[in-house]
N, C-alpha and C. Protein backbone atom coordinates (compact mmCIF):
# COMPACT_ATOMS: atom_id res chain seq x y z
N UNK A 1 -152.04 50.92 -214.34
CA UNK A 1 -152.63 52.06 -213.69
C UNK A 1 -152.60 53.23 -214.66
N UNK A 2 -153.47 53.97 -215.25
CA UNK A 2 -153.38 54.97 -215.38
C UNK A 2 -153.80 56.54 -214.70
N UNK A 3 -152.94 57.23 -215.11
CA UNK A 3 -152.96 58.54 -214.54
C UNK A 3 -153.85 59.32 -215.11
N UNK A 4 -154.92 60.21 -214.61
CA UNK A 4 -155.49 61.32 -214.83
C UNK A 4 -155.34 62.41 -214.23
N UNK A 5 -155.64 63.76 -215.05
CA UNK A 5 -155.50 65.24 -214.93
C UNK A 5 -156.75 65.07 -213.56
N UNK A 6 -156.59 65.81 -212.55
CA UNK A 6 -157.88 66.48 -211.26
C UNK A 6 -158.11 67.34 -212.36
N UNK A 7 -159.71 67.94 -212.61
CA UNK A 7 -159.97 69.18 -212.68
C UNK A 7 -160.68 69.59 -211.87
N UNK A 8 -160.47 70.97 -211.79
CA UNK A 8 -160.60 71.85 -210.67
C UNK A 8 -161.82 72.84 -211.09
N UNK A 9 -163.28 71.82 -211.04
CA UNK A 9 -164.72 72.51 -210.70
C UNK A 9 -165.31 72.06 -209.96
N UNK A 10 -166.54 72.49 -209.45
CA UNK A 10 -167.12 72.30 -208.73
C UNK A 10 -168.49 71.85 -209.05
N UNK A 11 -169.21 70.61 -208.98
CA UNK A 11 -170.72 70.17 -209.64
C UNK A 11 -171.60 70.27 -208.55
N UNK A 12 -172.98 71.24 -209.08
CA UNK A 12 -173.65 71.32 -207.52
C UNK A 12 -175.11 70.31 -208.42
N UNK A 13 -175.52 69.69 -207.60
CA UNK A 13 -176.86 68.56 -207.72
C UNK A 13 -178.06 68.92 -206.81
N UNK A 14 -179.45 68.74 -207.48
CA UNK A 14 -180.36 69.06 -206.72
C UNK A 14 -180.75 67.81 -205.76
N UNK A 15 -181.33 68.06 -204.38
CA UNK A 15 -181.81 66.47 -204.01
C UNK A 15 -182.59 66.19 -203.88
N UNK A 16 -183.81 67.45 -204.65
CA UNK A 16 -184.81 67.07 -205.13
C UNK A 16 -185.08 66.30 -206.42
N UNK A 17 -183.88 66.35 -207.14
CA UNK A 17 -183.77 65.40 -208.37
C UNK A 17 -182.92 64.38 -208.57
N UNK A 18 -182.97 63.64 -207.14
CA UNK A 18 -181.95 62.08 -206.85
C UNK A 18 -181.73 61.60 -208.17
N UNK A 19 -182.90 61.18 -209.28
CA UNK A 19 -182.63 60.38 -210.09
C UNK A 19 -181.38 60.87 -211.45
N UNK A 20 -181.78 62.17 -210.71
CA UNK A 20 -180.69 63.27 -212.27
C UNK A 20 -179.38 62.76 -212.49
N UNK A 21 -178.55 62.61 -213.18
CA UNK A 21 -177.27 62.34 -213.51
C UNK A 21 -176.61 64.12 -213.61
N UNK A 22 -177.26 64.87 -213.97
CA UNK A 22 -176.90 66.27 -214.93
C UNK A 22 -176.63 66.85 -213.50
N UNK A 23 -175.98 68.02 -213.45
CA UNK A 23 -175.53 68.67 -212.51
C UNK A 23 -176.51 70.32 -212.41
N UNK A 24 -177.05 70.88 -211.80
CA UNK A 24 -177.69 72.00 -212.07
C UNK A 24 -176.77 73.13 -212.38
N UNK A 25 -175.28 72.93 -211.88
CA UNK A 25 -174.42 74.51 -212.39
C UNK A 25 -173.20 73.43 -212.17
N UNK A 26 -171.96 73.89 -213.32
CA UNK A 26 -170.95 73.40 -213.18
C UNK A 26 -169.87 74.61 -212.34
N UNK A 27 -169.67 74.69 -211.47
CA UNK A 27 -168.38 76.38 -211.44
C UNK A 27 -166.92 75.75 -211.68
N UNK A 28 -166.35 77.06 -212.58
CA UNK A 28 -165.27 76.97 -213.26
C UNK A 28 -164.49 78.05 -212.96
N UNK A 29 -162.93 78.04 -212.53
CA UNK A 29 -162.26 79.10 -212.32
C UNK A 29 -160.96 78.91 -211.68
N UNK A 30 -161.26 77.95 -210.50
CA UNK A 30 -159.71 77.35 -209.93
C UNK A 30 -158.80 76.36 -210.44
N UNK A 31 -157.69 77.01 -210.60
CA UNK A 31 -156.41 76.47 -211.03
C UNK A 31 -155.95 75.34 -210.54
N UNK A 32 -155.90 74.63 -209.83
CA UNK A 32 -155.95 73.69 -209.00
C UNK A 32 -157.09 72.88 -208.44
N UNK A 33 -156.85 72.13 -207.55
CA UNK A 33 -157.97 70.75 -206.63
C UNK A 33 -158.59 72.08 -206.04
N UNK A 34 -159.76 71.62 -206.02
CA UNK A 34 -161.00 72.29 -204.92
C UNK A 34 -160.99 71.08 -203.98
N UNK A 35 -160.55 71.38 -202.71
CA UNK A 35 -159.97 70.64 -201.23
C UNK A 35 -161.84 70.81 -200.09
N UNK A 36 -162.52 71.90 -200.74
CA UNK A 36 -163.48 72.19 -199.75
C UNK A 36 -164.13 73.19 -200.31
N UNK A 37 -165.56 72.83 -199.72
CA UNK A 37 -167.12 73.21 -200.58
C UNK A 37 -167.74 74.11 -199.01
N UNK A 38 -168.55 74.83 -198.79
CA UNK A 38 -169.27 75.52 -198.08
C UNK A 38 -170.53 76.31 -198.14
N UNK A 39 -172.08 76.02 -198.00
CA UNK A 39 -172.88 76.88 -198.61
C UNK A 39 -172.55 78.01 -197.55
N UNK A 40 -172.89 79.02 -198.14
CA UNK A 40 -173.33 80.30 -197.28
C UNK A 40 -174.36 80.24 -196.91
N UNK A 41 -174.68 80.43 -195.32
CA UNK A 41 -176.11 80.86 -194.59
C UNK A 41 -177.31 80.57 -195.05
N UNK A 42 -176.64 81.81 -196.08
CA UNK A 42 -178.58 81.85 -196.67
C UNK A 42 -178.91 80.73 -197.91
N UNK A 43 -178.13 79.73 -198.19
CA UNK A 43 -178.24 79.49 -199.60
C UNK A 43 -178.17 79.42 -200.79
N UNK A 44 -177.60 80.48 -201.12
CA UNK A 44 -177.48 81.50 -202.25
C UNK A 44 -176.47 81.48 -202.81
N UNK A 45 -175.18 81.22 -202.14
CA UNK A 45 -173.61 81.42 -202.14
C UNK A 45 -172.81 80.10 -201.89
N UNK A 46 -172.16 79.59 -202.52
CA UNK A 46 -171.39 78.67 -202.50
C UNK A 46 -170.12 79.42 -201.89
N UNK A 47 -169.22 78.67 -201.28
CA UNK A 47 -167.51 79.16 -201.31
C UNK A 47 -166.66 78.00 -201.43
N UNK A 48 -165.69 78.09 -201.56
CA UNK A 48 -164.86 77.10 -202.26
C UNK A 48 -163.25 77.29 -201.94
N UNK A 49 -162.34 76.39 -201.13
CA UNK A 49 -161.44 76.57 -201.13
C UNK A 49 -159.96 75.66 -202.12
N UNK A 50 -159.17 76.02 -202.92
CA UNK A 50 -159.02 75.05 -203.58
C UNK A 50 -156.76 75.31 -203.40
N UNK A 51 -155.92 74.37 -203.57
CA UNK A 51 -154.73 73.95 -203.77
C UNK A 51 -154.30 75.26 -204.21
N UNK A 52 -154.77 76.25 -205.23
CA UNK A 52 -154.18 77.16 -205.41
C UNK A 52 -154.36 78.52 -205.11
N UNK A 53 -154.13 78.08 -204.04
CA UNK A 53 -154.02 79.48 -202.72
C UNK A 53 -155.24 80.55 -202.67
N UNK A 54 -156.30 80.16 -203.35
CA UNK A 54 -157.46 80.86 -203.12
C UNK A 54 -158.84 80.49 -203.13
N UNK A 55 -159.51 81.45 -202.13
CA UNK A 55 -160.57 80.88 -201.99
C UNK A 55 -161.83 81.59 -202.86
N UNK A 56 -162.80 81.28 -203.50
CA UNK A 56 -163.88 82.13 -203.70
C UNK A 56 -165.23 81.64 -203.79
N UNK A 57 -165.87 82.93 -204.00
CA UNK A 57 -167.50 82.77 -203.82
C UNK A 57 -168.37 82.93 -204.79
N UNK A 58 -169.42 81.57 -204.98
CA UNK A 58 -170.18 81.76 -206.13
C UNK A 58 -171.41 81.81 -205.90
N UNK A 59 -172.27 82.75 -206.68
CA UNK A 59 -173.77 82.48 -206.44
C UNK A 59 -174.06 81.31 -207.47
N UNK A 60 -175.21 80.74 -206.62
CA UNK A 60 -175.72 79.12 -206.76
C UNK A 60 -176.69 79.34 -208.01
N UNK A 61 -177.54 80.22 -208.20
CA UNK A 61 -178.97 81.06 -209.24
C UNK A 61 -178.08 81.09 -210.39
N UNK A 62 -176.66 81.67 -210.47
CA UNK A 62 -176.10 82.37 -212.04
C UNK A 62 -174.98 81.60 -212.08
N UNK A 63 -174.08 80.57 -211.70
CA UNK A 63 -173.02 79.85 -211.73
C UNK A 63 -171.98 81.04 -211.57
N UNK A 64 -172.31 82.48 -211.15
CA UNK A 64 -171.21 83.54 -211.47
C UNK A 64 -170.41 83.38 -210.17
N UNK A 65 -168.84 83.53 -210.47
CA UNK A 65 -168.01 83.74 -209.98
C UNK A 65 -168.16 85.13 -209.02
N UNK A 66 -168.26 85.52 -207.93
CA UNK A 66 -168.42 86.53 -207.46
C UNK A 66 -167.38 87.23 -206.86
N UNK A 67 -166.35 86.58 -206.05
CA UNK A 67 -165.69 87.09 -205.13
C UNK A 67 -164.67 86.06 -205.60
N UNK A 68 -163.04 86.39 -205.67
CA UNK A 68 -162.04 85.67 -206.07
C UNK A 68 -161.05 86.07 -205.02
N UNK A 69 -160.52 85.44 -203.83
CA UNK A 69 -159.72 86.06 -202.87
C UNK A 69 -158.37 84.81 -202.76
N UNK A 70 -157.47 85.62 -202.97
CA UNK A 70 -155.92 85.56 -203.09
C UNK A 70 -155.26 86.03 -201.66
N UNK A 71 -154.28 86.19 -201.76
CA UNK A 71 -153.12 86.28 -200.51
C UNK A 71 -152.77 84.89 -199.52
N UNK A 72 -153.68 83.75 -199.59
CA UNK A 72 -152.57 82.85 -198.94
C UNK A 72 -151.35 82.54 -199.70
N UNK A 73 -150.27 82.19 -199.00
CA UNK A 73 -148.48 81.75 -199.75
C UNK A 73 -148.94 80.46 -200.03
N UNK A 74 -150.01 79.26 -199.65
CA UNK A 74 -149.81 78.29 -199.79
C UNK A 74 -150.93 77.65 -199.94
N UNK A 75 -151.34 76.23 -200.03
CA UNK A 75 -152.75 75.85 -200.66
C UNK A 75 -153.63 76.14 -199.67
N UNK A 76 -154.80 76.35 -200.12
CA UNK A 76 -156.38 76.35 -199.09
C UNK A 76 -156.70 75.43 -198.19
N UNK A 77 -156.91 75.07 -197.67
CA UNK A 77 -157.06 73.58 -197.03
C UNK A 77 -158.40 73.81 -196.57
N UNK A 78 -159.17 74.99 -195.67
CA UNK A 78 -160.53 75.24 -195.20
C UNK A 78 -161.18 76.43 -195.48
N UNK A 79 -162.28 76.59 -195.09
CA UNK A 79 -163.31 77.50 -195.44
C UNK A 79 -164.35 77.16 -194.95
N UNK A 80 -165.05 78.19 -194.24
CA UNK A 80 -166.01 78.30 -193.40
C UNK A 80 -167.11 79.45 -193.12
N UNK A 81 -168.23 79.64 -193.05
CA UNK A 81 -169.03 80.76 -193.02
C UNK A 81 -169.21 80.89 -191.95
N UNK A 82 -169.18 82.48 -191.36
CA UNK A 82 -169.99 82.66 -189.92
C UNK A 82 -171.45 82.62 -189.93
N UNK A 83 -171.85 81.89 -188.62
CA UNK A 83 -173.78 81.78 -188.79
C UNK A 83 -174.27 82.63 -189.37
N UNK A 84 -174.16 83.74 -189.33
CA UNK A 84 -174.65 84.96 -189.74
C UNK A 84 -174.29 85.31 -191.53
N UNK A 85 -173.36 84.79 -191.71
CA UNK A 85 -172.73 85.18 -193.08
C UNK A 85 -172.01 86.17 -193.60
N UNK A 86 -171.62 87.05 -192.31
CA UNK A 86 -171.40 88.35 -192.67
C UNK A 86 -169.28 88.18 -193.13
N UNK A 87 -168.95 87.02 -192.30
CA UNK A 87 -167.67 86.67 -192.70
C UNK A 87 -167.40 85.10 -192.60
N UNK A 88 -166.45 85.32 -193.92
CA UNK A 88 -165.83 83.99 -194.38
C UNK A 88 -164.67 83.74 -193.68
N UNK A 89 -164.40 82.27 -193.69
CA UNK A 89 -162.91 82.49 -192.60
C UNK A 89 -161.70 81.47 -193.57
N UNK A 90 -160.37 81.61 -194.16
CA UNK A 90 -160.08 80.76 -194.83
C UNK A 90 -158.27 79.98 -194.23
N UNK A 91 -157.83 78.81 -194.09
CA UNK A 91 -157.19 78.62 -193.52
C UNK A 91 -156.14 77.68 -194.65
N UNK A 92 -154.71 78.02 -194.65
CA UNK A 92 -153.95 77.38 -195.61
C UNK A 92 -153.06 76.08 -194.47
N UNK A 93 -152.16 75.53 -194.98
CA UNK A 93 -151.12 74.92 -194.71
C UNK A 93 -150.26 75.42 -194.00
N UNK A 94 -149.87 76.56 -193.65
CA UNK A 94 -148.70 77.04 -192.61
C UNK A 94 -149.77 77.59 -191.39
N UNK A 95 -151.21 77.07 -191.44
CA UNK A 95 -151.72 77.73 -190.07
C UNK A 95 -152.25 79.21 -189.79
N UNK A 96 -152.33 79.95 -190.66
CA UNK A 96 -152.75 81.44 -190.87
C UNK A 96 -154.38 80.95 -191.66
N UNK A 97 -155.28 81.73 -190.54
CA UNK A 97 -156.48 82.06 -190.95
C UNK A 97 -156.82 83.59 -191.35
N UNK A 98 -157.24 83.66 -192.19
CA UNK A 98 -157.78 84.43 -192.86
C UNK A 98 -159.37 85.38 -192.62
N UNK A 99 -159.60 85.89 -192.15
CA UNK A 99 -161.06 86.72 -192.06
C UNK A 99 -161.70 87.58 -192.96
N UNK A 100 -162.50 87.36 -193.92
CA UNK A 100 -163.21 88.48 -194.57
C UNK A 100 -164.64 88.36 -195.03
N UNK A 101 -164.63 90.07 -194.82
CA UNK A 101 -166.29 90.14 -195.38
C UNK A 101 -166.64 89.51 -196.33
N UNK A 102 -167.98 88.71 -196.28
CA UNK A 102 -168.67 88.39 -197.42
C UNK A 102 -169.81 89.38 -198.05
């Protein structure tokens, strides 16, 4: 058996281009497993919750890192958009959800 390193990005694929192997944006930034993927509403916005206690938000157009949010004590486990988009909701391992503007 061998062991490998997780790395901790995220590959987004078009499905208009089934046959592609290539990824259209790689995102890079979390320290840890990315546990959970979420588009935003409109499309536009990825979010991402990952093992090391934070969650953030990327636009899908520029691979840019937008929003980097910290304060859980413990790993990410969920993430979720309201219909509307106006808030993200993020939930760790001891049961504390999280609410904030997007």
């Amino acid at each position: 058996m061998v062991a490998r390193q997780v790395r901790p990005f995220i590959l987004l694929f078009s499905l208009l281009r089934v046959l592609s192997e290539l990824p259209l944006a790689v995102l890079e930034g979390h320290k840890a497993r990315v546990v959970r993927v979420c588009f935003h509403p409109t499309g536009n916005y990825v979010v991402s919750a990952s093992f090391d206690g934070t969650w953030r938000l990327w636009d899908v157009n520029t691979s840019a890192e937008l929003l980097l949010q910290s304060g859980h004590s413990k790993e990410v486990f969920a993430v979720a958009c309201q219909v509307d988009g106006s808030l993200v909701a993020s939930g760790c391992v001891i049961s504390i959800c999280c609410a904030s503007e997007s």
